[in-house]
N, C-alpha and C. Protein backbone atom coordinates (compact mmCIF):
# COMPACT_ATOMS: atom_id res chain seq x y z
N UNK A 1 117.01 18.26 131.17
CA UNK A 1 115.71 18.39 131.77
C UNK A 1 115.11 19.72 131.35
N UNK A 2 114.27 20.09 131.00
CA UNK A 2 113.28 21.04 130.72
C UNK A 2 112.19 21.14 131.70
N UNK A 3 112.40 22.56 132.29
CA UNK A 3 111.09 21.98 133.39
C UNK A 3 111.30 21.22 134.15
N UNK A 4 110.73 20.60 134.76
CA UNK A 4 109.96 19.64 135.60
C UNK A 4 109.84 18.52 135.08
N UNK A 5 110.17 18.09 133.47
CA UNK A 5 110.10 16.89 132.73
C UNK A 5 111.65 16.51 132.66
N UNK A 6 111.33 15.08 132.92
CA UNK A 6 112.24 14.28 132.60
C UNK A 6 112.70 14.09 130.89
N UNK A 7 114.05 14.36 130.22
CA UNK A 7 113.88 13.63 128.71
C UNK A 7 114.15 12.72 128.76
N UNK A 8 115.01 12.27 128.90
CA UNK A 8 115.66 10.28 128.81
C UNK A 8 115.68 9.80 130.50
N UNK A 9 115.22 8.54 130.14
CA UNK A 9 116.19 7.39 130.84
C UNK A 9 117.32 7.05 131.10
N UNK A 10 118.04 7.38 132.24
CA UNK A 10 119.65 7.07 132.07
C UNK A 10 119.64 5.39 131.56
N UNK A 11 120.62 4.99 130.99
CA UNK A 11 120.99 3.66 130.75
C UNK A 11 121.89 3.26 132.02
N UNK A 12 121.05 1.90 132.26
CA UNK A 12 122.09 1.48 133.52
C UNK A 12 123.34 0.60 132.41
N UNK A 13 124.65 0.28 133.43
CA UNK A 13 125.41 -0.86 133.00
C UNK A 13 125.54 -1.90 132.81
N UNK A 14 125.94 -2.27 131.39
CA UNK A 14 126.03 -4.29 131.17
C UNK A 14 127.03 -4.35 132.37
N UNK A 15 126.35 -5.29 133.42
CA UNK A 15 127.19 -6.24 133.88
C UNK A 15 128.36 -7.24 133.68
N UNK A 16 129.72 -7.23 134.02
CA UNK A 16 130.62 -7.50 133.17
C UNK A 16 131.34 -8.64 133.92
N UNK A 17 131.28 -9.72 133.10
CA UNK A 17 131.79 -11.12 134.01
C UNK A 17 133.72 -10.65 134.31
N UNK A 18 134.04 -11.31 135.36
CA UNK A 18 135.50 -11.12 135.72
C UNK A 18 135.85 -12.58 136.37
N UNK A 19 137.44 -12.65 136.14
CA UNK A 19 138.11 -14.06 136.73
C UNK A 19 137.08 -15.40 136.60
N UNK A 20 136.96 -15.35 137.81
CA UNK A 20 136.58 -17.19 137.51
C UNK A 20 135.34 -17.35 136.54
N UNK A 21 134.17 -15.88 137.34
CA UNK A 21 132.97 -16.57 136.88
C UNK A 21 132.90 -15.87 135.26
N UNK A 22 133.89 -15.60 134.64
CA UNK A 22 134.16 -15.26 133.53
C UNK A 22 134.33 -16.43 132.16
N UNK A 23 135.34 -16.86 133.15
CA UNK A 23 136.10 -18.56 132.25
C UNK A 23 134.89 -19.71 132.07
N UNK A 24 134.21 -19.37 133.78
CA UNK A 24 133.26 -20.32 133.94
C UNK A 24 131.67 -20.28 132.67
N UNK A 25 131.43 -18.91 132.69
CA UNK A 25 130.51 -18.95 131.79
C UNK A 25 131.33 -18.97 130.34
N UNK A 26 132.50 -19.00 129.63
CA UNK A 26 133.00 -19.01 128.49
C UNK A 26 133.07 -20.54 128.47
N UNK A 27 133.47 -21.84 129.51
CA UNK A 27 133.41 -22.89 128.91
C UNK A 27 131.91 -23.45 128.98
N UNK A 28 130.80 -23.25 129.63
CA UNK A 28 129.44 -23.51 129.03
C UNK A 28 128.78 -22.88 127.63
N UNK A 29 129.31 -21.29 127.30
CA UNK A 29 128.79 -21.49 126.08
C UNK A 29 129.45 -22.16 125.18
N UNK A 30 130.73 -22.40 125.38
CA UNK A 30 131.60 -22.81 123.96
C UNK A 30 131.31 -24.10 124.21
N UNK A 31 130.94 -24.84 125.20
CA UNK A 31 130.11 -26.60 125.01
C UNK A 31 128.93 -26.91 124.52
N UNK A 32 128.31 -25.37 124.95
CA UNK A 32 126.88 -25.49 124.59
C UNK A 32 126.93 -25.66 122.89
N UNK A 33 127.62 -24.45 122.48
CA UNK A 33 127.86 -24.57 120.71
C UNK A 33 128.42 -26.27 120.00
N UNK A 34 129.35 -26.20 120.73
CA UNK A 34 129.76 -27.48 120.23
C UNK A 34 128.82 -28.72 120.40
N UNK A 35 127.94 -28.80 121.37
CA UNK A 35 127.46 -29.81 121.47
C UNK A 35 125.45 -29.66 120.18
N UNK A 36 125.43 -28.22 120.51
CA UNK A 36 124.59 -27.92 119.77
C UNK A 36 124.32 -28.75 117.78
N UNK A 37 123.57 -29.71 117.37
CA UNK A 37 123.23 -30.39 116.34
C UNK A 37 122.71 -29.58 114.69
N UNK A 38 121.89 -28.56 115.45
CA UNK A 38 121.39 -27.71 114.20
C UNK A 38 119.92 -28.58 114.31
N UNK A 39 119.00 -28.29 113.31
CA UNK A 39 117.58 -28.36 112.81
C UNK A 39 117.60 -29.23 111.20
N UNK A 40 117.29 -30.04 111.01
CA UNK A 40 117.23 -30.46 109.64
C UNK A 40 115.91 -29.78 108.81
N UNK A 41 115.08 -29.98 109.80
CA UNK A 41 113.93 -29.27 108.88
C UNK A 41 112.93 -28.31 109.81
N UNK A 42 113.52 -27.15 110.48
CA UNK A 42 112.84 -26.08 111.41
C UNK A 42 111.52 -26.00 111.47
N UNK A 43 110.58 -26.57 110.45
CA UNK A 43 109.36 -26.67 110.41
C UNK A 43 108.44 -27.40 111.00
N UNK A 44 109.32 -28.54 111.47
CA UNK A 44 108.98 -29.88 112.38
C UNK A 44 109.60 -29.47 113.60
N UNK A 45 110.35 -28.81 113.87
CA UNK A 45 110.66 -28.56 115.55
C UNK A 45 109.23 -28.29 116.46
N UNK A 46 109.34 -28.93 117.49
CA UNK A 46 108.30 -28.84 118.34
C UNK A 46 107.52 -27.44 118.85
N UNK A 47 109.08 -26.73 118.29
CA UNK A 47 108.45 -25.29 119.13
C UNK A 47 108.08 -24.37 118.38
N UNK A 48 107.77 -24.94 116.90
CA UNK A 48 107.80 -24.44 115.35
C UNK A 48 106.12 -24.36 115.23
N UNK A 49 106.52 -26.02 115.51
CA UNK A 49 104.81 -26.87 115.51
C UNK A 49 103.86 -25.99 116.56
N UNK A 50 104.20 -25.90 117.29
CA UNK A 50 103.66 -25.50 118.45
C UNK A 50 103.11 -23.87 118.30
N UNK A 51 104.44 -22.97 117.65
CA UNK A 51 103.86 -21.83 117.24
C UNK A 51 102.69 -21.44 116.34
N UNK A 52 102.93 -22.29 115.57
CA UNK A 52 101.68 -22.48 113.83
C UNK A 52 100.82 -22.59 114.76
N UNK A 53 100.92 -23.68 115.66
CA UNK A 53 99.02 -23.95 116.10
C UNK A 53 98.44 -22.50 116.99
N UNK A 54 99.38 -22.21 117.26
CA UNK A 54 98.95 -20.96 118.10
C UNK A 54 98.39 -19.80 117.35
N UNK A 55 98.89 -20.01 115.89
CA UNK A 55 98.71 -18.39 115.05
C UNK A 55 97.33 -19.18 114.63
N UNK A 56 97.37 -20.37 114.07
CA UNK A 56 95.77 -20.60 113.47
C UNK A 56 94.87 -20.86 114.39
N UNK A 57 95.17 -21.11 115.53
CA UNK A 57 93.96 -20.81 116.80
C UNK A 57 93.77 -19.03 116.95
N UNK A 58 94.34 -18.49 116.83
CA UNK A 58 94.16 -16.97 116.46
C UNK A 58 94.05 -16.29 115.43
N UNK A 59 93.67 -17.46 114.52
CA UNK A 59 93.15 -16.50 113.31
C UNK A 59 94.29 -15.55 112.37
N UNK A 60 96.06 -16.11 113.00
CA UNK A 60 96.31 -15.17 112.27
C UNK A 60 97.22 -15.97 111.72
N UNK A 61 96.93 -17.20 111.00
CA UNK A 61 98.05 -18.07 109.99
C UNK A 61 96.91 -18.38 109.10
């Protein structure tokens, strides 16, 4: 501190999973992956489509 001024922001802590609700969130992502398909053509995803229209309604595509 200098003064009366603050320099940094302390950083708070990552929250850190333990026991159950640990396992519990490790078997939803590792289903989520597995069940996850991929994109054949990212350009046709809805949320692809959806972005484009947004940039050429704004003038910026």
């Amino acid at each position: 501190m200098i003064g009366d001024k603050i320099m940094a922001t302390a950083i708070k802590a990552i929250p850190t999973l333990h026991g159950k609700e640990a396992k519990e969130f490790l078997r939803h992502a590792e289903e989520a992956e597995r069940n996850f398909k991929g994109f054949k053509n990212i350009e046709e995803h809805p949320f692809c489509v959806m972005a484009r229209s947004i940039l050429e309604k704004a003038g910026m595509r």
